[in-house]
C-alpha atoms as a PDB file:
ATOM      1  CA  UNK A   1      83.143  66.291  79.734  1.00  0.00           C
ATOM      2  CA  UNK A   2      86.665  64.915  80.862  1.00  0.00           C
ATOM      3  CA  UNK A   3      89.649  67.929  81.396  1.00  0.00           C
ATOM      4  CA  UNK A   4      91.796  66.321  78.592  1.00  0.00           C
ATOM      5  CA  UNK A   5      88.750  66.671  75.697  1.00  0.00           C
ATOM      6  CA  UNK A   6      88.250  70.068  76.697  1.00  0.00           C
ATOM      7  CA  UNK A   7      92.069  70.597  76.573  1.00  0.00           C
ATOM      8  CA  UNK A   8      91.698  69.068  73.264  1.00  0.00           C
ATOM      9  CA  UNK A   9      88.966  70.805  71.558  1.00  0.00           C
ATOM     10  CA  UNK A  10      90.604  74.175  72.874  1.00  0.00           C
ATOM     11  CA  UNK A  11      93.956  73.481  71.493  1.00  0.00           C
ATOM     12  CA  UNK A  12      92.595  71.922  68.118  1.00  0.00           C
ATOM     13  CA  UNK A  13      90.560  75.374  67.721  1.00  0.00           C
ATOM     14  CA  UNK A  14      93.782  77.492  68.654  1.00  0.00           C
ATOM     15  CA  UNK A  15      95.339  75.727  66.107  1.00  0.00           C
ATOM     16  CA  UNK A  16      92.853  76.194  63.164  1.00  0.00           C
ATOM     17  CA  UNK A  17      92.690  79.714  64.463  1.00  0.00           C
ATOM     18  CA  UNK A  18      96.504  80.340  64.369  1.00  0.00           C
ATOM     19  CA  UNK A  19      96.279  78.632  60.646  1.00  0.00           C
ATOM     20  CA  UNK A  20      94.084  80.989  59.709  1.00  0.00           C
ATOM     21  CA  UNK A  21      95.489  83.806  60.930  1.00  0.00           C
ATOM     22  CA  UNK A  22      99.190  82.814  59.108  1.00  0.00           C
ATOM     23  CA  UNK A  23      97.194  82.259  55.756  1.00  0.00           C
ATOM     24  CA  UNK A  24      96.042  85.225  55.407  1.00  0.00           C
ATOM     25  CA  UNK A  25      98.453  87.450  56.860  1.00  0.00           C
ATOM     26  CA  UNK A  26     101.129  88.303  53.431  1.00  0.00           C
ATOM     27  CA  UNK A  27     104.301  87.611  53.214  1.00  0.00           C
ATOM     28  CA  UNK A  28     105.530  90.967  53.119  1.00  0.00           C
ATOM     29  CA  UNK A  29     105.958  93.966  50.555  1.00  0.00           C
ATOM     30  CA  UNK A  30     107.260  91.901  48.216  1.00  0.00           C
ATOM     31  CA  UNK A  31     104.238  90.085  47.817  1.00  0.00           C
ATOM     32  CA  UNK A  32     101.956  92.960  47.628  1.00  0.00           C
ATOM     33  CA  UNK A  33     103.582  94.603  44.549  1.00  0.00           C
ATOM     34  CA  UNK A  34     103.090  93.637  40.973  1.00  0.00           C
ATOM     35  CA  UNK A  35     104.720  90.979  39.383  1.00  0.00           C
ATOM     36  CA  UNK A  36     107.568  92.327  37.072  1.00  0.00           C
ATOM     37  CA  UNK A  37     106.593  90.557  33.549  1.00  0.00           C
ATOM     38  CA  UNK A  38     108.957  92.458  31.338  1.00  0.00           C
ATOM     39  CA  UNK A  39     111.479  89.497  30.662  1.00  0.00           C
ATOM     40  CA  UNK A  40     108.654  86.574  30.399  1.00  0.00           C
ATOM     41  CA  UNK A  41     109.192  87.321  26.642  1.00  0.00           C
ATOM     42  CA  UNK A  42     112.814  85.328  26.379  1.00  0.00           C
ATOM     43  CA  UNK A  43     113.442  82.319  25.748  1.00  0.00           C
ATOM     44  CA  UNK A  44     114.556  79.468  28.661  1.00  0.00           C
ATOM     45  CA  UNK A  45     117.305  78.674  26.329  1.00  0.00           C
ATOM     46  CA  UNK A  46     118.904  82.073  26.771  1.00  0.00           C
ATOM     47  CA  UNK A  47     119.125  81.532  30.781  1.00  0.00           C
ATOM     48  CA  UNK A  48     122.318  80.228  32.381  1.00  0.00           C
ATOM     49  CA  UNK A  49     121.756  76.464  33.423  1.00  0.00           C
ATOM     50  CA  UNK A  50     123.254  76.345  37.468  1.00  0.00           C
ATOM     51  CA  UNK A  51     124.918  73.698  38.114  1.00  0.00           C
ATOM     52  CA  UNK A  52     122.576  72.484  41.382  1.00  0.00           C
ATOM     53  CA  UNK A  53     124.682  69.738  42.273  1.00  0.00           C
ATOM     54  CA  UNK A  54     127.217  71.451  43.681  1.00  0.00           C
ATOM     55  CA  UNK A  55     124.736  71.957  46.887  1.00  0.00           C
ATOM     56  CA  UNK A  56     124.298  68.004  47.256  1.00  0.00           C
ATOM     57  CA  UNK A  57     126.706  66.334  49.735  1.00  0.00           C
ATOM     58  CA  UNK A  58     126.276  62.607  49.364  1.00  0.00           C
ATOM     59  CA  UNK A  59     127.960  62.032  52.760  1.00  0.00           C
ATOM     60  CA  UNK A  60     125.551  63.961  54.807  1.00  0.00           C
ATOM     61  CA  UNK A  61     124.809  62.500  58.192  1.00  0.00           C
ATOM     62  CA  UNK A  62     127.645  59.447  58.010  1.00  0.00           C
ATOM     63  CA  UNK A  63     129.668  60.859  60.283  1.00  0.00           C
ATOM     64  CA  UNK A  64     130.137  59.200  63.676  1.00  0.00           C
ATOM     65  CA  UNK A  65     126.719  57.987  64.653  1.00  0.00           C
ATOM     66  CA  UNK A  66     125.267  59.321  61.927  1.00  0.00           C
ATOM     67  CA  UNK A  67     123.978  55.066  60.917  1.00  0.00           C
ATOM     68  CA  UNK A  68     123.196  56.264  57.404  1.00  0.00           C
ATOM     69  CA  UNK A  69     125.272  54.371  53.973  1.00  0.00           C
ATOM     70  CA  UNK A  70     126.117  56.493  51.501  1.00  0.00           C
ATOM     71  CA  UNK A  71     126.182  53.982  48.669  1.00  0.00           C
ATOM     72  CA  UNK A  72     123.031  51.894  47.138  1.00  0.00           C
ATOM     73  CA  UNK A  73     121.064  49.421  48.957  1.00  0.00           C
ATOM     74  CA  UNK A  74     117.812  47.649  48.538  1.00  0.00           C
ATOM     75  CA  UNK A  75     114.805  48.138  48.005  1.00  0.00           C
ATOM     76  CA  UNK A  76     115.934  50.858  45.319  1.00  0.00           C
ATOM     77  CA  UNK A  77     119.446  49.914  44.466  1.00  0.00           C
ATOM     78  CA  UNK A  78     122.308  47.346  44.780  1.00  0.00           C
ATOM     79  CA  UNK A  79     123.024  45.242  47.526  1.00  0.00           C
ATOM     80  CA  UNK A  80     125.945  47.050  49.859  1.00  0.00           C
ATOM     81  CA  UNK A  81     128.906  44.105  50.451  1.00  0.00           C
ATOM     82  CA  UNK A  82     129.619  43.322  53.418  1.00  0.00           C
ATOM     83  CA  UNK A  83     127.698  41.932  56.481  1.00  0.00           C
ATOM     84  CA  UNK A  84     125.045  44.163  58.933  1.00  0.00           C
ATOM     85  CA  UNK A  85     126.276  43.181  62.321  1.00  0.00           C
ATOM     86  CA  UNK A  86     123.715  45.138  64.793  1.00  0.00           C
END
């Protein structure tokens, strides 16, 4: 066998074997104790609704070279105005 397929098949087996080994290894304490269950009884209405948009920033990577437009553009919005000069 050629050097690189036996590189290969060794590092596609230490992979499986590192997958396996991070499956079944739990995630802590937290994960080995029970479940608490005691308020599954209430309602959804009686829970605060967070206001998740407050951790959105619609500006994220437009800064210097960041070559991203904030606004919509095709295919799943409007056209942007102006021209595309690169």
């Amino acid at each position: 066998m050629d050097k690189w397929i036996k590189v290969f098949i060794l590092s596609f087996f230490i992979s499986i074997l590192f997958l396996v080994i991070v499956y079944y290894i739990p995630a802590g304490r937290e994960s080995l104790q029970r479940i608490n269950v005691d308020n599954l009884d209430e309602p959804i209405e009686n829970y605060d609704r967070a206001n998740i948009t407050g951790f959105v920033d619609p500006l994220i990577g437009t800064a210097k070279d960041g070559h991203v437009f904030p606004g919509p553009c095709l295919p799943f919005g409007v056209v942007k105005v102006g021209f595309d000069v690169e």
